[in-house]
C-alpha atoms as a PDB file:
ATOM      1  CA  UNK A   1     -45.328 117.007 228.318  1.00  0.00           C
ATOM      2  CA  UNK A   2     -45.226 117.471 232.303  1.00  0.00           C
ATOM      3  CA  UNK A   3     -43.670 113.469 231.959  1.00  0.00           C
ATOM      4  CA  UNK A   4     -41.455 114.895 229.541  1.00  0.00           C
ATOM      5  CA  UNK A   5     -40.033 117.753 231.708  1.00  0.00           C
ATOM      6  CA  UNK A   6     -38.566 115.266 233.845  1.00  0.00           C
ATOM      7  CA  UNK A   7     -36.841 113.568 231.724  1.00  0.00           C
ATOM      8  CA  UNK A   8     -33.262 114.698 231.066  1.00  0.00           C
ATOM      9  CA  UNK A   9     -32.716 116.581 227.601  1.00  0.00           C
ATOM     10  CA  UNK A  10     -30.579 113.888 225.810  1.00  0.00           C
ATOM     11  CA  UNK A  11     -32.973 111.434 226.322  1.00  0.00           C
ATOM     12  CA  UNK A  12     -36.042 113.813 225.226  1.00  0.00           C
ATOM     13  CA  UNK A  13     -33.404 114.393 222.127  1.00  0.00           C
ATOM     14  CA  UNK A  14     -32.570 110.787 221.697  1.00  0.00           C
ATOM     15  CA  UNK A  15     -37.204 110.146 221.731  1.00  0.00           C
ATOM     16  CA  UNK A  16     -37.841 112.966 219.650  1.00  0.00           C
ATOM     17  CA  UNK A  17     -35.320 111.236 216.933  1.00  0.00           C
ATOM     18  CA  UNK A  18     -35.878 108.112 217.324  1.00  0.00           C
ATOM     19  CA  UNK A  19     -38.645 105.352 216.011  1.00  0.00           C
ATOM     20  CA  UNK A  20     -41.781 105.422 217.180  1.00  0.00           C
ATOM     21  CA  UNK A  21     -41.467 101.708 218.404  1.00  0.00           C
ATOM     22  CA  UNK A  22     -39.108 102.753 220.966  1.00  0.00           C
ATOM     23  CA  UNK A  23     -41.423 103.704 224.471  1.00  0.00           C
ATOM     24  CA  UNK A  24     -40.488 106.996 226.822  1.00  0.00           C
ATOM     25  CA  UNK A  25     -41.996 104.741 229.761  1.00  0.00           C
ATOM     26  CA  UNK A  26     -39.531 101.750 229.369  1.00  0.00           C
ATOM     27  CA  UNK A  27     -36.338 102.581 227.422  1.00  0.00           C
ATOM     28  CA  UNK A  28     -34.053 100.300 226.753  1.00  0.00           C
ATOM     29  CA  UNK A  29     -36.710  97.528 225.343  1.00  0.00           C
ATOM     30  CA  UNK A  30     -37.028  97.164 222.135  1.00  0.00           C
ATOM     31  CA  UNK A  31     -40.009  95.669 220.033  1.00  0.00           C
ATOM     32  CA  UNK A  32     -38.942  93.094 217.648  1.00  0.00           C
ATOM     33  CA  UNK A  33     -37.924  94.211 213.672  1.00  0.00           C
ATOM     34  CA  UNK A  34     -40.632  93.464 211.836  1.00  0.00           C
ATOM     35  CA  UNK A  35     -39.790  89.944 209.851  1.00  0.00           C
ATOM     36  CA  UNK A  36     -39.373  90.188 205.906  1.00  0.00           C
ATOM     37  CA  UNK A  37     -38.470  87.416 203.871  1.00  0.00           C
ATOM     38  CA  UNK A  38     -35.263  87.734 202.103  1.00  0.00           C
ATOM     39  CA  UNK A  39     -34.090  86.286 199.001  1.00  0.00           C
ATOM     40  CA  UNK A  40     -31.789  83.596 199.609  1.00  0.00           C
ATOM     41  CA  UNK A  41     -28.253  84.781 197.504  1.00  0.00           C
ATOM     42  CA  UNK A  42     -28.259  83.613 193.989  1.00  0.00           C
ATOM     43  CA  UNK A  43     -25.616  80.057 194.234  1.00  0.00           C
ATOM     44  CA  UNK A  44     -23.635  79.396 191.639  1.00  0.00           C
ATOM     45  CA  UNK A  45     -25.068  76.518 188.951  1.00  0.00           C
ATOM     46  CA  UNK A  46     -22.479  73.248 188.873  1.00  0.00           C
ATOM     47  CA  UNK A  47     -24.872  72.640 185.780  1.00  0.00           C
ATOM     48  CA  UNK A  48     -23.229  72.968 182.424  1.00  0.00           C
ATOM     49  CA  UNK A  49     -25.414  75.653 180.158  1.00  0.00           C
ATOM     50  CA  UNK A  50     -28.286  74.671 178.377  1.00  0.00           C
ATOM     51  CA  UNK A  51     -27.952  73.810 174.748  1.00  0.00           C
ATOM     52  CA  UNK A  52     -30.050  73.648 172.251  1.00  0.00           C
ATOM     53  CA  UNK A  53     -31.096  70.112 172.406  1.00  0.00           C
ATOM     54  CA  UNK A  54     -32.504  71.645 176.074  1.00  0.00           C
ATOM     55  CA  UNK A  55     -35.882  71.960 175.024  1.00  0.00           C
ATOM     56  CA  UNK A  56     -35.956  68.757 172.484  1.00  0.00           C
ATOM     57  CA  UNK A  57     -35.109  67.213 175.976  1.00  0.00           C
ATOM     58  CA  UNK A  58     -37.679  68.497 178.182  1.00  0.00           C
ATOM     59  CA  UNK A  59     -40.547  67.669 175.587  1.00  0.00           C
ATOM     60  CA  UNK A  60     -38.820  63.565 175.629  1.00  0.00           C
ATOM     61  CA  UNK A  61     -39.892  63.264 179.491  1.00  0.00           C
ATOM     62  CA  UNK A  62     -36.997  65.271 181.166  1.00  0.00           C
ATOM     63  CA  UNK A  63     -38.293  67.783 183.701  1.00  0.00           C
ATOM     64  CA  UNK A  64     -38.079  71.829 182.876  1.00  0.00           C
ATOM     65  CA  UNK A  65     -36.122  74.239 185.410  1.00  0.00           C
ATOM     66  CA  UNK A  66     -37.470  77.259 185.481  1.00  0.00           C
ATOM     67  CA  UNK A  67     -36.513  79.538 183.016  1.00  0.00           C
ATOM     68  CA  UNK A  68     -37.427  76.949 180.248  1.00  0.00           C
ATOM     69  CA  UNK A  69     -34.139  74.517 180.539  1.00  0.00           C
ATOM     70  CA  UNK A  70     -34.266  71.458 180.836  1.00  0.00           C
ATOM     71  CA  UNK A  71     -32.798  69.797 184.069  1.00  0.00           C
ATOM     72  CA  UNK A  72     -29.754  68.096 184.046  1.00  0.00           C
ATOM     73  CA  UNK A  73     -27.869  65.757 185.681  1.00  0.00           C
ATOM     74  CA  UNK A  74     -24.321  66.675 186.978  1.00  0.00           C
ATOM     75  CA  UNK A  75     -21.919  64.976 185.935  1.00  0.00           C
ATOM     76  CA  UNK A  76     -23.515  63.280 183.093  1.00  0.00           C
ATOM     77  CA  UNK A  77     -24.085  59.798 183.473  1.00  0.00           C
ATOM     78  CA  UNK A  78     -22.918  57.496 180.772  1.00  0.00           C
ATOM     79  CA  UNK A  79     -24.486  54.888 178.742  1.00  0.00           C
ATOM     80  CA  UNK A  80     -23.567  51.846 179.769  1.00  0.00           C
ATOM     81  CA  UNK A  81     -21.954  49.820 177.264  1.00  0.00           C
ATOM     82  CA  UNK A  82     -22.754  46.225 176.885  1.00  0.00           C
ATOM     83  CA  UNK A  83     -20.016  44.300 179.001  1.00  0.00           C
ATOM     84  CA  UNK A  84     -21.204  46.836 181.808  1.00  0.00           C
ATOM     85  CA  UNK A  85     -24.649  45.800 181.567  1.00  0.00           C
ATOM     86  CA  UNK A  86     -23.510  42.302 181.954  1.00  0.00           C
ATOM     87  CA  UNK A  87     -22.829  43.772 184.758  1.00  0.00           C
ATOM     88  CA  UNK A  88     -20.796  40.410 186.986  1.00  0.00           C
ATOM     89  CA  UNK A  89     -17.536  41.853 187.345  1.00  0.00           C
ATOM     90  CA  UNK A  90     -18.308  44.712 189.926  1.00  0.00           C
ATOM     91  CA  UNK A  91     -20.993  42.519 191.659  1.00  0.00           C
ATOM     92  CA  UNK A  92     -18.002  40.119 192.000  1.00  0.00           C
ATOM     93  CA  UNK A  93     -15.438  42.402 193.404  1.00  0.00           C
ATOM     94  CA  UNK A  94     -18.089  43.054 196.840  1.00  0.00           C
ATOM     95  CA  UNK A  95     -17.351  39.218 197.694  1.00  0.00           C
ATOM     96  CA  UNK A  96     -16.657  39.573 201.289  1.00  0.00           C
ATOM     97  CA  UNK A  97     -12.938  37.636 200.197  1.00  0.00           C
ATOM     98  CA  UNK A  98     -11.469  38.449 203.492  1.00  0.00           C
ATOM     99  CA  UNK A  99     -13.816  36.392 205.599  1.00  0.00           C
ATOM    100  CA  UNK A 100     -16.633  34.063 205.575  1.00  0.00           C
ATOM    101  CA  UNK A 101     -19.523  36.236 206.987  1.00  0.00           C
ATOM    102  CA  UNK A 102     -20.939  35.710 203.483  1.00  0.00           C
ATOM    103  CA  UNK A 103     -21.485  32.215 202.494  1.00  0.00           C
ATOM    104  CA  UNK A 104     -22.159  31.501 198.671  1.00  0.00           C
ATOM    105  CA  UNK A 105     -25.576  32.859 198.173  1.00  0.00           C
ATOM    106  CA  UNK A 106     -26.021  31.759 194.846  1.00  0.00           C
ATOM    107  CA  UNK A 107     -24.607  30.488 191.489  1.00  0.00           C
ATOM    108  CA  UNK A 108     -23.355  33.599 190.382  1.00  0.00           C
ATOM    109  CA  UNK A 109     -21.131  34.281 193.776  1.00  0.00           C
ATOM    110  CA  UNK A 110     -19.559  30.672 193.840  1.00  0.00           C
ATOM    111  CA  UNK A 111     -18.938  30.594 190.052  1.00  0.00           C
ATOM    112  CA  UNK A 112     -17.230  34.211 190.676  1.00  0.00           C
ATOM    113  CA  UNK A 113     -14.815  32.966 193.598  1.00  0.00           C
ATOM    114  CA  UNK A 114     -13.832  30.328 191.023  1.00  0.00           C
ATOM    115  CA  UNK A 115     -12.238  33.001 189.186  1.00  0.00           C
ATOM    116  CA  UNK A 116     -10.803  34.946 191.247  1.00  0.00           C
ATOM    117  CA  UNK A 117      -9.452  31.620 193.404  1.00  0.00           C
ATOM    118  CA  UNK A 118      -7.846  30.348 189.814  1.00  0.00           C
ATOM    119  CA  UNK A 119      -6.308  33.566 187.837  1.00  0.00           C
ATOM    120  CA  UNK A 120      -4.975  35.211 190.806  1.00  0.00           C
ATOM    121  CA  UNK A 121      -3.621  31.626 192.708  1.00  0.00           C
ATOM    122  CA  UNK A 122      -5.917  31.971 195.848  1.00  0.00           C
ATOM    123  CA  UNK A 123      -6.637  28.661 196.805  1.00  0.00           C
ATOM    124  CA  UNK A 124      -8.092  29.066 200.288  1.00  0.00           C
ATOM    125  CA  UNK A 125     -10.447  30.555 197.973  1.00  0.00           C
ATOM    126  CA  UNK A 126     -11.664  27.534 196.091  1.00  0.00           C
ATOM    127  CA  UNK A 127     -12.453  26.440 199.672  1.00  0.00           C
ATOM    128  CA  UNK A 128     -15.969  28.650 199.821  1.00  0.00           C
ATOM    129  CA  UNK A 129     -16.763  28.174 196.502  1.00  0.00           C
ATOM    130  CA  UNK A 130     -16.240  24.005 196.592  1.00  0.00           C
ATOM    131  CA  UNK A 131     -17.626  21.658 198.634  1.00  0.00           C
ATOM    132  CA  UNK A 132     -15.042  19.233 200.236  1.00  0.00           C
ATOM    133  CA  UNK A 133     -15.469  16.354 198.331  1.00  0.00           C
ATOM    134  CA  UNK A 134     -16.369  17.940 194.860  1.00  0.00           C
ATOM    135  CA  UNK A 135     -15.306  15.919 191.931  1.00  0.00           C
ATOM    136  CA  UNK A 136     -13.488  17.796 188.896  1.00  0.00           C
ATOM    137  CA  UNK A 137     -13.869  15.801 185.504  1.00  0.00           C
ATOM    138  CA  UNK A 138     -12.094  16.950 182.879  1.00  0.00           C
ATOM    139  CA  UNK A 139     -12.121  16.614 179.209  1.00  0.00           C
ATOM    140  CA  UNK A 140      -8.882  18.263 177.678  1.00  0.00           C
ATOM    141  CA  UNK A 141     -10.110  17.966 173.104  1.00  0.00           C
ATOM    142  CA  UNK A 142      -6.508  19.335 172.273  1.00  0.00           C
ATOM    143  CA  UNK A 143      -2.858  18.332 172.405  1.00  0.00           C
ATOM    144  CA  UNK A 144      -1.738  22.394 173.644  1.00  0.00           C
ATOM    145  CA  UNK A 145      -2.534  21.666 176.571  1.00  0.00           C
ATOM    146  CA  UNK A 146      -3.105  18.737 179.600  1.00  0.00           C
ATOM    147  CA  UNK A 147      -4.634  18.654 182.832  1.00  0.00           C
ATOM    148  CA  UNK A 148      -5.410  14.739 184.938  1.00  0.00           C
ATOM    149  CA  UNK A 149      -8.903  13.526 183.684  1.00  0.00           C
ATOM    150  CA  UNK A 150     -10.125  13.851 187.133  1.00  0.00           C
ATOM    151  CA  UNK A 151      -9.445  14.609 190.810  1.00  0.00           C
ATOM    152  CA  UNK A 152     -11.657  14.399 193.789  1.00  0.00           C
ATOM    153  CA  UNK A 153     -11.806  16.908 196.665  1.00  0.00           C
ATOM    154  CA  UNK A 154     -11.004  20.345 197.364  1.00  0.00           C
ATOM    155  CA  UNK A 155      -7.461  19.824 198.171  1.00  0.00           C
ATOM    156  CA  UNK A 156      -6.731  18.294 194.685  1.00  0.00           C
ATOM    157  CA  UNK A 157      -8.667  21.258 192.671  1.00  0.00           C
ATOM    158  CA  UNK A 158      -6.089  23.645 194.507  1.00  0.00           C
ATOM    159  CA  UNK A 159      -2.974  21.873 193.671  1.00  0.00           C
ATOM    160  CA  UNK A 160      -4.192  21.931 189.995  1.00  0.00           C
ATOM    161  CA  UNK A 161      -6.266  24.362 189.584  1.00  0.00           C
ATOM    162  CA  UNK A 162      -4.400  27.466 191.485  1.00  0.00           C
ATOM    163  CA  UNK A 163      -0.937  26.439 192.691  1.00  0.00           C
ATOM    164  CA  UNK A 164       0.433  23.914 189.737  1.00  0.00           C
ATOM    165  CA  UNK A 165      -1.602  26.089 187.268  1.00  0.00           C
ATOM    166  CA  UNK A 166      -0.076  29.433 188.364  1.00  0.00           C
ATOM    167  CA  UNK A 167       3.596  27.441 188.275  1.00  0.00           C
ATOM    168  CA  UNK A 168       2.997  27.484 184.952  1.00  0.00           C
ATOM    169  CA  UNK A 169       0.864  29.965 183.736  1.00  0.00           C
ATOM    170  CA  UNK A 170       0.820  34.108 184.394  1.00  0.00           C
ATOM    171  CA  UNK A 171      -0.922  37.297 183.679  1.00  0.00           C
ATOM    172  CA  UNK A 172      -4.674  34.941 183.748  1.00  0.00           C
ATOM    173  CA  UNK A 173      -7.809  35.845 182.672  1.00  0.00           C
ATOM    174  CA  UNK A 174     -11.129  33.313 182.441  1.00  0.00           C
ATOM    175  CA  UNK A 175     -14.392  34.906 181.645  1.00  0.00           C
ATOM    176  CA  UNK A 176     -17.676  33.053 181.834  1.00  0.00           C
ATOM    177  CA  UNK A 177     -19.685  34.217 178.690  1.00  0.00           C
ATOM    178  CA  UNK A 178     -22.786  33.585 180.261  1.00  0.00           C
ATOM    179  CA  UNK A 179     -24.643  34.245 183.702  1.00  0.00           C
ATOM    180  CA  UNK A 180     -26.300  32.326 185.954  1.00  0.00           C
ATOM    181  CA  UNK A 181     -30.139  32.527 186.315  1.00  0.00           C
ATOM    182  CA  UNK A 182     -32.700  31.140 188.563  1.00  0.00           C
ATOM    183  CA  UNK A 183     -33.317  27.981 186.593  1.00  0.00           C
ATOM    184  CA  UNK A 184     -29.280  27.430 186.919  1.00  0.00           C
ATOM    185  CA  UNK A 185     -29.279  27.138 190.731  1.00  0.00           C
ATOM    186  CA  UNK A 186     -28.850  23.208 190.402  1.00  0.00           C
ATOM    187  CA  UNK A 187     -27.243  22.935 186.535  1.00  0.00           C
ATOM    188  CA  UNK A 188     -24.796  26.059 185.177  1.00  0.00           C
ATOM    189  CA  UNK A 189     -23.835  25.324 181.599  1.00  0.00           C
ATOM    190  CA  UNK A 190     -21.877  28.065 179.992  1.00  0.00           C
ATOM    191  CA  UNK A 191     -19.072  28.496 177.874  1.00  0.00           C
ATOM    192  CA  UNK A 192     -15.423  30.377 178.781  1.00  0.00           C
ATOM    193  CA  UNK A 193     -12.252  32.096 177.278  1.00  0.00           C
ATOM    194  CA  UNK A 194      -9.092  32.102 178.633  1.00  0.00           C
ATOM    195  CA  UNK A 195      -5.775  34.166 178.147  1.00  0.00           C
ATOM    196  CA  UNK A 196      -2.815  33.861 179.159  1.00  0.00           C
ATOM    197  CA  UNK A 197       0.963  33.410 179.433  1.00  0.00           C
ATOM    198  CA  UNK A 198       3.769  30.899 180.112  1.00  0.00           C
ATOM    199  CA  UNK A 199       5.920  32.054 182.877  1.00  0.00           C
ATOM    200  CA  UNK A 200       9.521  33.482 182.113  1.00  0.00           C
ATOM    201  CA  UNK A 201       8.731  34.878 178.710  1.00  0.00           C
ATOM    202  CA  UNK A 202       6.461  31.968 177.491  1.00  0.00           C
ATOM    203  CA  UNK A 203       4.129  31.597 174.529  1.00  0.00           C
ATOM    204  CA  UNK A 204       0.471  33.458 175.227  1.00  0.00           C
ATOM    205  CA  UNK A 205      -2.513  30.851 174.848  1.00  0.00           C
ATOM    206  CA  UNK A 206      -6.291  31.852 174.413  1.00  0.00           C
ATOM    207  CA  UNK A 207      -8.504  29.026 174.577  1.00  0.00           C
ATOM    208  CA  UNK A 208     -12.201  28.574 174.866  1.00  0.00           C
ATOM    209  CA  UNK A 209     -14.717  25.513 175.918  1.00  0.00           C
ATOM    210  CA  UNK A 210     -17.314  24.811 178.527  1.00  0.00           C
ATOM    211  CA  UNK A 211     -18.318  24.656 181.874  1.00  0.00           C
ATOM    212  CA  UNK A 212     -20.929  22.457 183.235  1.00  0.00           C
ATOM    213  CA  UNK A 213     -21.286  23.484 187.143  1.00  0.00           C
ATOM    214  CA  UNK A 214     -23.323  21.433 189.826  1.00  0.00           C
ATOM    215  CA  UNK A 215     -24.041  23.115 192.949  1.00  0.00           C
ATOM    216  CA  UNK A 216     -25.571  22.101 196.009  1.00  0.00           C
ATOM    217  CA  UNK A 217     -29.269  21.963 196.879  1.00  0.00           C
ATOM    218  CA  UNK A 218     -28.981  23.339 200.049  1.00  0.00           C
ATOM    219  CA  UNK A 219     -27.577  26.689 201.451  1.00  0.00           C
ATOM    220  CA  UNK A 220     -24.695  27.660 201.060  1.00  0.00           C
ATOM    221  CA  UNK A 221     -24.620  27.353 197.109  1.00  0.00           C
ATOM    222  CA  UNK A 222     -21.062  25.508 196.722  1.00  0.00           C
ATOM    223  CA  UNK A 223     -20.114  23.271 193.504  1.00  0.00           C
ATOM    224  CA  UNK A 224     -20.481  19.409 194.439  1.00  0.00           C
ATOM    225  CA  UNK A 225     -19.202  18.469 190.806  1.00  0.00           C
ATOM    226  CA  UNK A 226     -17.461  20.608 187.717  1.00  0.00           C
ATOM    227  CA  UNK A 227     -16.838  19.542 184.894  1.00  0.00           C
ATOM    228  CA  UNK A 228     -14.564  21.612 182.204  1.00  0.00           C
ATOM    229  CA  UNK A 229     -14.199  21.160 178.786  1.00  0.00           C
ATOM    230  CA  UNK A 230     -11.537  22.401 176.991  1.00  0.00           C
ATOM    231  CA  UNK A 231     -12.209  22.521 173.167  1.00  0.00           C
ATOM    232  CA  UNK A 232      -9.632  25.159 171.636  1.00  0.00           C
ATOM    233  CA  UNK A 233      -6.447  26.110 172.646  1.00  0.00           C
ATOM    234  CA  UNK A 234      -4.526  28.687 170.508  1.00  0.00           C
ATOM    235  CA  UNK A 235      -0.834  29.126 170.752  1.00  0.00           C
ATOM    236  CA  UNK A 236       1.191  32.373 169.734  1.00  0.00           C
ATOM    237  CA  UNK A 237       4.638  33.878 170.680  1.00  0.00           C
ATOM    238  CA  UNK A 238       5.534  35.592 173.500  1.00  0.00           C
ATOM    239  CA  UNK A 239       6.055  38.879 170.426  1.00  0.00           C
ATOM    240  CA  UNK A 240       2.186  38.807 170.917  1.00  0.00           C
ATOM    241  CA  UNK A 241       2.121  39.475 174.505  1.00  0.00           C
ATOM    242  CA  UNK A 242       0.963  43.058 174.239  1.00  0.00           C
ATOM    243  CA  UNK A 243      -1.289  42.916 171.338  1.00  0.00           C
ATOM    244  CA  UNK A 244      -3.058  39.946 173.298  1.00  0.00           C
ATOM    245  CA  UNK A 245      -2.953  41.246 176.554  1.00  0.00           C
ATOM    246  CA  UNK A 246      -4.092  45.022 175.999  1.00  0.00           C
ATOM    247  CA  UNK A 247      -7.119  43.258 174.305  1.00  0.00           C
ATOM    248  CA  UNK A 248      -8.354  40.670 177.125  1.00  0.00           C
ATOM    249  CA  UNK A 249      -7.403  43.344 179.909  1.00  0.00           C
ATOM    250  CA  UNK A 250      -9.764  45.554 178.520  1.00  0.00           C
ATOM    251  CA  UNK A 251     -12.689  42.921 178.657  1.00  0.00           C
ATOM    252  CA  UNK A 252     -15.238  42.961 181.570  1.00  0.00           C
ATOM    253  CA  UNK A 253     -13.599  40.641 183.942  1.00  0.00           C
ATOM    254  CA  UNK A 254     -14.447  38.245 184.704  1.00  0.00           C
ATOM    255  CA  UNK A 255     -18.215  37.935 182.884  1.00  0.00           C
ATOM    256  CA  UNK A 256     -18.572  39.062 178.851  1.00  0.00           C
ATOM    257  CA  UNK A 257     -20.724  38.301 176.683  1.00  0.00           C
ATOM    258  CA  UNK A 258     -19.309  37.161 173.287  1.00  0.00           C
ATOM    259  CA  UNK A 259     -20.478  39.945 171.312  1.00  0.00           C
ATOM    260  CA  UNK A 260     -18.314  42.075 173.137  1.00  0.00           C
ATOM    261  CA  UNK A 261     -15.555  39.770 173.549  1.00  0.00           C
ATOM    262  CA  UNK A 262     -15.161  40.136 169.383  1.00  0.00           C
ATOM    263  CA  UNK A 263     -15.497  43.450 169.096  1.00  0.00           C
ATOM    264  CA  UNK A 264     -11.837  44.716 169.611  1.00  0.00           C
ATOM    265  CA  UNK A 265     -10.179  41.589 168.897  1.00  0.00           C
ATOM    266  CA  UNK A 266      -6.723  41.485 167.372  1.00  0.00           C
ATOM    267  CA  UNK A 267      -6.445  40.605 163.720  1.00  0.00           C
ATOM    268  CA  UNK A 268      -4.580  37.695 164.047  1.00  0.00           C
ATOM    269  CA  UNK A 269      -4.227  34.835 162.104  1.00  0.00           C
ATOM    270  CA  UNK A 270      -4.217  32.405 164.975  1.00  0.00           C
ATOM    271  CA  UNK A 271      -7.596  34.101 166.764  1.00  0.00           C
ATOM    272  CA  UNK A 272      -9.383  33.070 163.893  1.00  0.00           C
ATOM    273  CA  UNK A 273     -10.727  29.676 165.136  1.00  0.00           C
ATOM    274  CA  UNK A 274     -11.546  31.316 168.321  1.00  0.00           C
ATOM    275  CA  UNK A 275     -13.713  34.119 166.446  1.00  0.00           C
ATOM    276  CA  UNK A 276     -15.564  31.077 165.412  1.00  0.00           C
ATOM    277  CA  UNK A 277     -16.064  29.610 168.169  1.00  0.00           C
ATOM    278  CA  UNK A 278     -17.756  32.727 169.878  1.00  0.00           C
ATOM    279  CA  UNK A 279     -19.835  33.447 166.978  1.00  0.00           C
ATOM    280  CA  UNK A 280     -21.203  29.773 166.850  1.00  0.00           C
ATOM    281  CA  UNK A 281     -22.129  29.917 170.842  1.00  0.00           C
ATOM    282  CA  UNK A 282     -25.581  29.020 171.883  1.00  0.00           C
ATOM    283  CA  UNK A 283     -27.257  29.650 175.163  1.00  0.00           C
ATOM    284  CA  UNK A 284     -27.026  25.926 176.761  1.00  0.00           C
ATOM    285  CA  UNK A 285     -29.998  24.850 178.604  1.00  0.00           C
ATOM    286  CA  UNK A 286     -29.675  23.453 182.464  1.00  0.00           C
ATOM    287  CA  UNK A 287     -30.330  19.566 183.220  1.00  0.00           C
ATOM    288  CA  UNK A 288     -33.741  18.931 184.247  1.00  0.00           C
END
């Protein structure tokens, strides 16, 4: 108390009031606040609510939240439909088109440049997927359309193939209705559709055949030799345009299997040989 005395009266007040972790000797510090966890604030769920296939789904293999729901994924994935589990197109689209840090790695990468060298009329294109003195047979099995019988080299596969073929031809889609796999890095036989339309207003044409591609042993996978088959080629009236068109645009571009090439096809008369054609393909095995 005699310590006390001394001390002026507001700040014996201020002690007498205050906690007992605050010290008369050395005022002014403080002993830390005893820690306590705290409850982090509840966050609002981006999780739809549970329904009542929650808990059929936690007993299939998903894992339970607590609370008893089953965990979710948000947003919900989709099932992928068969032409996306064919899966080319998108793999496709990541060709490095603007330069040539990525040399053809494989059948699958030169056969895609193809396409997207012919439909859209990109020939410096056909130069990564070609080798420079590739040789193009081909063997035309109808009078709707005609192409030479051969050529040899690049340069001659872009004047027919992309510049002469889009003076003629617009709105161009090819799918391969196949894919490439190991055993096809030498030999790729696989069959193809094609739609189209003549330029100013012309008749639409879908046609279907074969490809028989022959790449290089060595890296970088380019075509030495292709030779394309053309063994239908249907022609309707430029009336049919949109009924044609709305179908093939919707197709996975530029690989579909045929399955899923028939499944939304127009009822027309003139498709009909074509329908039989895809149902009638056969996985083609590669030259030994």
């Amino acid at each position: 108390m005699a310590a006390n005395a001394k001390q002026p009266i507001w700040l014996q007040a201020c002690l007498q009031r205050a906690p007992k972790r605050l010290s008369s000797r050395n005022f002014g510090v403080v002993s830390p606040l005893p820690t306590k966890p705290v409850n982090p604030l509840p966050t609002k769920s981006i999780n739809p609510p549970p329904s009542s296939s929650a808990a059929s789904s936690s007993s299939s293999g998903q894992a339970a939240a607590p609370g008893g729901s089953a965990r979710r994924r948000w947003p919900p994935r989709a099932s992928p439909s068969a032409g996306q589990r064919f899966s080319g197109a998108k793999q496709a689209m990541r060709l490095d088109l603007k330069s040539e840090r990525d040399p053809m790695p494989g059948p699958f990468e030169a056969v895609s440049t193809y396409f997207y060298a012919k439909d859209g009329n990109r020939p410096f294109l056909m130069r990564r997927a070609f080798t420079e003195d590739v040789y193009l047979e081909m063997v035309v099995k109808t009078e709707a359309i005609s192409f030479p019988s051969s050529a040899d080299g690049v340069a001659a596969i872009e004047e027919i193939l992309s510049r002469g073929f889009a003076n003629d031809f617009e709105n161009v889609y090819t799918f391969c209705l196949a894919q490439p796999t190991e055993a096809n890095r030498r030999h790729f036989p696989c069959h193809w559709l094609v739609g189209m339309s003549g330029k100013n207003n012309g008749p639409v044409r879908v046609g279907s055949g074969r490809y028989d591609w022959y790449f290089t042993r060595n890296a970088p996978c380019k075509v030495e030799k292709l030779v394309i088959t053309i063994d239908l080629m249907q022609i309707f009236s430029a009336d049919e345009l949109d009924r044609i068109m709305g179908w093939i645009a919707k197709l996975p571009y530029p690989w579909c299997e045929p399955d899923e090439m028939m499944r939304e096809m127009p009822p027309l008369e003139g498709l009909a040989p074509i329908q039989r054609y895809l149902k009638e393909i056969r996985p083609i095995p590669p030259e030994r």
